[in-house]
C-alpha atoms as a PDB file:
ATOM      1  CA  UNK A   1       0.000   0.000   0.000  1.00  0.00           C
ATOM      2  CA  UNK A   2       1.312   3.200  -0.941  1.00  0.00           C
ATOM      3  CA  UNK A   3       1.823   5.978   1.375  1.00  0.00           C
ATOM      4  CA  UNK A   4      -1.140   8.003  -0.180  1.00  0.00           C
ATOM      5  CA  UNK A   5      -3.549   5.076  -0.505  1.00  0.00           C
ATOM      6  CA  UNK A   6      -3.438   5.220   3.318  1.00  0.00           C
ATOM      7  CA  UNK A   7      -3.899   8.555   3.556  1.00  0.00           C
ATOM      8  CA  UNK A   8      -7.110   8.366   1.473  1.00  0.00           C
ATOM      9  CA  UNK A   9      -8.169   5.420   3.416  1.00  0.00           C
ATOM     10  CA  UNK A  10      -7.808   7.375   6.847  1.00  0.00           C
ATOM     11  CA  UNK A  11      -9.348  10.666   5.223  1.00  0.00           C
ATOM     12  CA  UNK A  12     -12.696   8.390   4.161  1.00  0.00           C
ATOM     13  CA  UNK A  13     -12.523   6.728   7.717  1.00  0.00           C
ATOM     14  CA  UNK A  14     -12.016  10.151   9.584  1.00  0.00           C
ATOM     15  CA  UNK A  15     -14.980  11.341   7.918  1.00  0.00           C
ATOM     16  CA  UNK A  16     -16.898   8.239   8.393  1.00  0.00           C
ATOM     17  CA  UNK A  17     -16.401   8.927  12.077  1.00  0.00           C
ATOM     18  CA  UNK A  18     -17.133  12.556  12.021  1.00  0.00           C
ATOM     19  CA  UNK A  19     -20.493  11.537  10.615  1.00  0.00           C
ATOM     20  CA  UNK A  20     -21.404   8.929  13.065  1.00  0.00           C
ATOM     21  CA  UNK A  21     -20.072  11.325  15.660  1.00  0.00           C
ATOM     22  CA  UNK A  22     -22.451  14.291  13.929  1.00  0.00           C
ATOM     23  CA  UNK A  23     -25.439  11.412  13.729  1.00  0.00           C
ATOM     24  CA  UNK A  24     -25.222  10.471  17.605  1.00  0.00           C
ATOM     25  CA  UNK A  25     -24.518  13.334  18.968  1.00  0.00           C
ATOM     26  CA  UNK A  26     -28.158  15.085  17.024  1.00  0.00           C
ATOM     27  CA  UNK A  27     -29.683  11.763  19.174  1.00  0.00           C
ATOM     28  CA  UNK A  28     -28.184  12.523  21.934  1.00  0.00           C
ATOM     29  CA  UNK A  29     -29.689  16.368  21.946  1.00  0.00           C
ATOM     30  CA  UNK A  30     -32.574  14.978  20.468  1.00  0.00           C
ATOM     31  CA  UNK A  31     -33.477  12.619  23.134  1.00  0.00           C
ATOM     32  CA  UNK A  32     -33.964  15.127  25.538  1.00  0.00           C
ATOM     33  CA  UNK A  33     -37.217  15.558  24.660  1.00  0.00           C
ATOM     34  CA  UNK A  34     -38.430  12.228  23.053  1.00  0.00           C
ATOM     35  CA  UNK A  35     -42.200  13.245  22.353  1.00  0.00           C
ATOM     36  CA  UNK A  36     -41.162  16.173  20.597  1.00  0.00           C
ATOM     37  CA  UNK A  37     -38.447  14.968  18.581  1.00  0.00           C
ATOM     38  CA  UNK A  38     -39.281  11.380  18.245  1.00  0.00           C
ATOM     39  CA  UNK A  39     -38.887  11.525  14.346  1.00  0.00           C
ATOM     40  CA  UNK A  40     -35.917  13.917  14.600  1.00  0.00           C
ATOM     41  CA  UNK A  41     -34.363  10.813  16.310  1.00  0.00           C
ATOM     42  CA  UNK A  42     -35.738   8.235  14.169  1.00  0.00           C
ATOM     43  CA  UNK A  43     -34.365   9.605  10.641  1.00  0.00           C
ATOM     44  CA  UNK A  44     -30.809  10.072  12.759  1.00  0.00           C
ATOM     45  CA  UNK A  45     -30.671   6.924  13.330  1.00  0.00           C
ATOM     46  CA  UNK A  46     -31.334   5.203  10.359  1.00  0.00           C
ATOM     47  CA  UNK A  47     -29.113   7.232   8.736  1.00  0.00           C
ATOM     48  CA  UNK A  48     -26.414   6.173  11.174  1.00  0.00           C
ATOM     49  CA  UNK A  49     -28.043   2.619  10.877  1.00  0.00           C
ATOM     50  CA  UNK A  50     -27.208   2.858   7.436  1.00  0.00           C
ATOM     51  CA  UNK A  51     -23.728   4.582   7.620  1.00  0.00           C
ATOM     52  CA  UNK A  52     -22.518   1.839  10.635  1.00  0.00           C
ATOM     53  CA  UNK A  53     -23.670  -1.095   7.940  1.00  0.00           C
ATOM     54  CA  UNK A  54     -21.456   0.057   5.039  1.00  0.00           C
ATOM     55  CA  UNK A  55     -18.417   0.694   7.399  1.00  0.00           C
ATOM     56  CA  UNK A  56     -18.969  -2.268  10.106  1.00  0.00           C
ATOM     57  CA  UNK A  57     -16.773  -4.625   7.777  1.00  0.00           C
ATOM     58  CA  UNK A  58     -13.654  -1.967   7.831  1.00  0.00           C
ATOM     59  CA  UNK A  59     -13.833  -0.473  10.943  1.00  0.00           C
ATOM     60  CA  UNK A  60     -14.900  -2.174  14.104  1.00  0.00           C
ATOM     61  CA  UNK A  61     -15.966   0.942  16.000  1.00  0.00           C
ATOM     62  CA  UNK A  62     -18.978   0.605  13.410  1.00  0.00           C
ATOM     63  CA  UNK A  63     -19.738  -2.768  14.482  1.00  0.00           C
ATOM     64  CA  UNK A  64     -19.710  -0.930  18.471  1.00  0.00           C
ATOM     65  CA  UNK A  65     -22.141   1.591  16.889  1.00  0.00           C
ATOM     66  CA  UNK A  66     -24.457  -1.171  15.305  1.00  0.00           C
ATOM     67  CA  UNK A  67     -24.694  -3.234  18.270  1.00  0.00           C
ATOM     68  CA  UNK A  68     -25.509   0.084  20.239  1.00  0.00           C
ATOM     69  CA  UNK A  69     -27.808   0.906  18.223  1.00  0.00           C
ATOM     70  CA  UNK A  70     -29.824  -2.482  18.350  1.00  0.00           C
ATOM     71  CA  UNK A  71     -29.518  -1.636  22.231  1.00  0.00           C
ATOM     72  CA  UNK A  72     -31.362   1.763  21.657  1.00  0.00           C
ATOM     73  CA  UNK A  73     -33.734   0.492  19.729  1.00  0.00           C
ATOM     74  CA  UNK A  74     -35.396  -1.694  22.106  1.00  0.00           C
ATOM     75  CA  UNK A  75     -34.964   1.488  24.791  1.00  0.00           C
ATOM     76  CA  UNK A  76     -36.743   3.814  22.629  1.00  0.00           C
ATOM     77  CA  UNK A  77     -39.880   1.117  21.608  1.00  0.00           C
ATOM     78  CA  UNK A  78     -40.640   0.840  25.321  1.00  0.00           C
ATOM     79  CA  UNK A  79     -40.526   4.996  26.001  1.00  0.00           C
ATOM     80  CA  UNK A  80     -42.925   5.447  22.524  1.00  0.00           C
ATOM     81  CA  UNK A  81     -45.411   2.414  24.463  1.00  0.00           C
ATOM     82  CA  UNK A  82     -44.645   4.993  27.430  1.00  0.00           C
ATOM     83  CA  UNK A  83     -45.632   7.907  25.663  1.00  0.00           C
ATOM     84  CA  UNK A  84     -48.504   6.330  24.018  1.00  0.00           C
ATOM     85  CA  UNK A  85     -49.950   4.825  27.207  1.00  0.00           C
ATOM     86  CA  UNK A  86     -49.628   9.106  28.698  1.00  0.00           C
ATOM     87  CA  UNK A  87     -51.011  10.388  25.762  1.00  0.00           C
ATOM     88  CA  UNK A  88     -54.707  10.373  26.738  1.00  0.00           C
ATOM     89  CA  UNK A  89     -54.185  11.327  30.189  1.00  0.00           C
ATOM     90  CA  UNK A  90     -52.033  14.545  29.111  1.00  0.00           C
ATOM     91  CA  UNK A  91     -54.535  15.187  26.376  1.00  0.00           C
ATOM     92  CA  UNK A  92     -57.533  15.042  28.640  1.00  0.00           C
ATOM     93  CA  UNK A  93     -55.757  17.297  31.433  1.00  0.00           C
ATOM     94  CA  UNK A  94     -55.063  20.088  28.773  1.00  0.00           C
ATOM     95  CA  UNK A  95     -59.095  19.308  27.798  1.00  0.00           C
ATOM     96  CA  UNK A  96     -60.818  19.813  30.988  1.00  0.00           C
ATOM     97  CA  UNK A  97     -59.651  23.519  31.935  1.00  0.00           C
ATOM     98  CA  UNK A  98     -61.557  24.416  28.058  1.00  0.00           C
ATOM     99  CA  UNK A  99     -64.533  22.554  29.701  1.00  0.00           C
ATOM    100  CA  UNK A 100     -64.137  19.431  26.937  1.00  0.00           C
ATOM    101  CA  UNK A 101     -63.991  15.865  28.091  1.00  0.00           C
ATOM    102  CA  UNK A 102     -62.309  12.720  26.677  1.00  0.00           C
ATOM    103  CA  UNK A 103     -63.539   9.641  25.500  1.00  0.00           C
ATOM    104  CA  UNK A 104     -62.413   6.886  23.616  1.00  0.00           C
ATOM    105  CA  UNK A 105     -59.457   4.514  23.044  1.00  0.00           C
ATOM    106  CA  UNK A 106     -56.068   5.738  21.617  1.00  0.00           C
ATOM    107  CA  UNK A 107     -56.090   6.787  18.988  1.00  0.00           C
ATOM    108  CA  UNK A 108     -59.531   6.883  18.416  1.00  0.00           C
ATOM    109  CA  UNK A 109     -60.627   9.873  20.978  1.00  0.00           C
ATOM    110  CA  UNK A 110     -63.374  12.130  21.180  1.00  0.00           C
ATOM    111  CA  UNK A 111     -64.435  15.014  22.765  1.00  0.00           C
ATOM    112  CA  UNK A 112     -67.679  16.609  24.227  1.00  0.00           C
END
């Protein structure tokens, strides 16, 4: 391997890196508030999903990432259940002050 074959190779890796770096950290900041910016965190990490798969056979940080990510998947199905189960008690609480009640199963709901 010549001398600038490896420095290409660790240029495309370095910026590999700063990507998934770029991806997790918007996750990270993102996860802060999860109702909010649930798809915010869902297209980041696909895309670093995606970006972990095409580098996981060169690098094995990438292989780290994917098995991380796997790992957060499972976290964040069980907070959207979470959310989902809250959603009709914080809808109905915002409701009654407006003198409206709540009826109904998610995500069928009605109001009176």
């Amino acid at each position: 391997m010549e001398i600038i074959e490896l420095l290409e190779n660790i240029a495309e890796t370095k910026k590999n890196i700063d990507q998934a770096h770029h991806l997790a950290k918007n996750i990270k900041n993102y996860s802060t508030d999860l109702a909010t910016n649930l798809n915010l965190i869902k297209s980041n990490l696909t895309k670093l999903q995606k970006l972990a798969s095409e580098c996981s056979d060169r690098d094995p940080v990438f292989k780290t990432i994917l098995t991380w990510i796997e790992t957060f998947n499972i976290e964040l199905a069980v907070e959207q259940d979470r959310l989902k189960d809250q959603f009709g008690i914080l809808l109905e609480k915002e409701l009654i002050p407006e003198g409206m009640t709540l009826t109904g199963n998610f995500p069928n709901f009605y109001t009176l």
